[in-house]
Protein backbone atom coordinates (compact mmCIF):
# COMPACT_ATOMS: atom_id res chain seq x y z
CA UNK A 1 48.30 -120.02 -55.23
CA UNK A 2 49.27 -123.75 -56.30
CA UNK A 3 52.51 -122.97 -54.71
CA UNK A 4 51.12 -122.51 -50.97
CA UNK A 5 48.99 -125.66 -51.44
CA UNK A 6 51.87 -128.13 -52.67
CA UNK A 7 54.27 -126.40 -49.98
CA UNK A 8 51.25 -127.34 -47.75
CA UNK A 9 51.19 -130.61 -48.96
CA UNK A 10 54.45 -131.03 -48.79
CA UNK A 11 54.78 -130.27 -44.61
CA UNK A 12 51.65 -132.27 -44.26
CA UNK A 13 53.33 -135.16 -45.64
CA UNK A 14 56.63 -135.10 -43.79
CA UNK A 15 54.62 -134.48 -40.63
CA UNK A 16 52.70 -137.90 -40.88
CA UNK A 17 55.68 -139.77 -41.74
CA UNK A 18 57.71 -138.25 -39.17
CA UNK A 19 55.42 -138.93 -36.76
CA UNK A 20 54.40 -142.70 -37.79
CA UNK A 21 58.36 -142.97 -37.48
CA UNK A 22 58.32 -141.79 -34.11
CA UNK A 23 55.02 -143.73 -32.99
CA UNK A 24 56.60 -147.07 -34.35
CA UNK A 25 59.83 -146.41 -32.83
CA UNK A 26 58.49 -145.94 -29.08
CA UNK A 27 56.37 -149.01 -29.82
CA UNK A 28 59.45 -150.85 -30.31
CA UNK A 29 61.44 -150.23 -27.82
CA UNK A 30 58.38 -150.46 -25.13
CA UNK A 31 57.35 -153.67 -25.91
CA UNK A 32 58.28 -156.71 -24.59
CA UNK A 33 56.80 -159.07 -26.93
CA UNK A 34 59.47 -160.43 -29.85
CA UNK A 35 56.55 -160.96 -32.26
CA UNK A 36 55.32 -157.49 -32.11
CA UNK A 37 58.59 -156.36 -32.19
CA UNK A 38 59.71 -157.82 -35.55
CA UNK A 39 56.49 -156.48 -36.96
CA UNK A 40 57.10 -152.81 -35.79
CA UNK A 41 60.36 -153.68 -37.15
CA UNK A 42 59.49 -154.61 -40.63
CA UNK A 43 57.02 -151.34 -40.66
CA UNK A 44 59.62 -148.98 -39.54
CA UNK A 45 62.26 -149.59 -42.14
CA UNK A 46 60.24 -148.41 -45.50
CA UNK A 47 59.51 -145.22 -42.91
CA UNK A 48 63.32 -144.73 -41.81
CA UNK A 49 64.03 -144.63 -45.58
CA UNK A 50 61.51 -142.40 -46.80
CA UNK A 51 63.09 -139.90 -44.02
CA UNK A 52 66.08 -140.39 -45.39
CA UNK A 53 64.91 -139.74 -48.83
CA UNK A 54 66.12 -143.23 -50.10
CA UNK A 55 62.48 -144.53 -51.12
């Protein structure tokens, strides 16, 4: 039984930070404004390298 829940756990996880990658990436490119820019910038990289399993 623990094994189903951590394995659920586990896809939940990935899930959200797939998806906050995604969401913060279209945000970047479609908008226009440099400010919010280099703050969807500096909240995408710790994202980008959790994906990549570096963090």
């Amino acid at each position: 039984m623990p094994t189903i829940f951590y394995t659920l756990l586990f896809w939940i996880y990935w899930l959200i930070a797939a998806s906050m990658g995604a969401i913060m990436f279209a945000a970047l490119i479609r908008e226009h404004d440099r400010g919010v820019q280099a703050t969807v910038a500096m909240l995408l990289v710790p994202v980008i390298l959790r994906l990549l399993l570096i963090k």
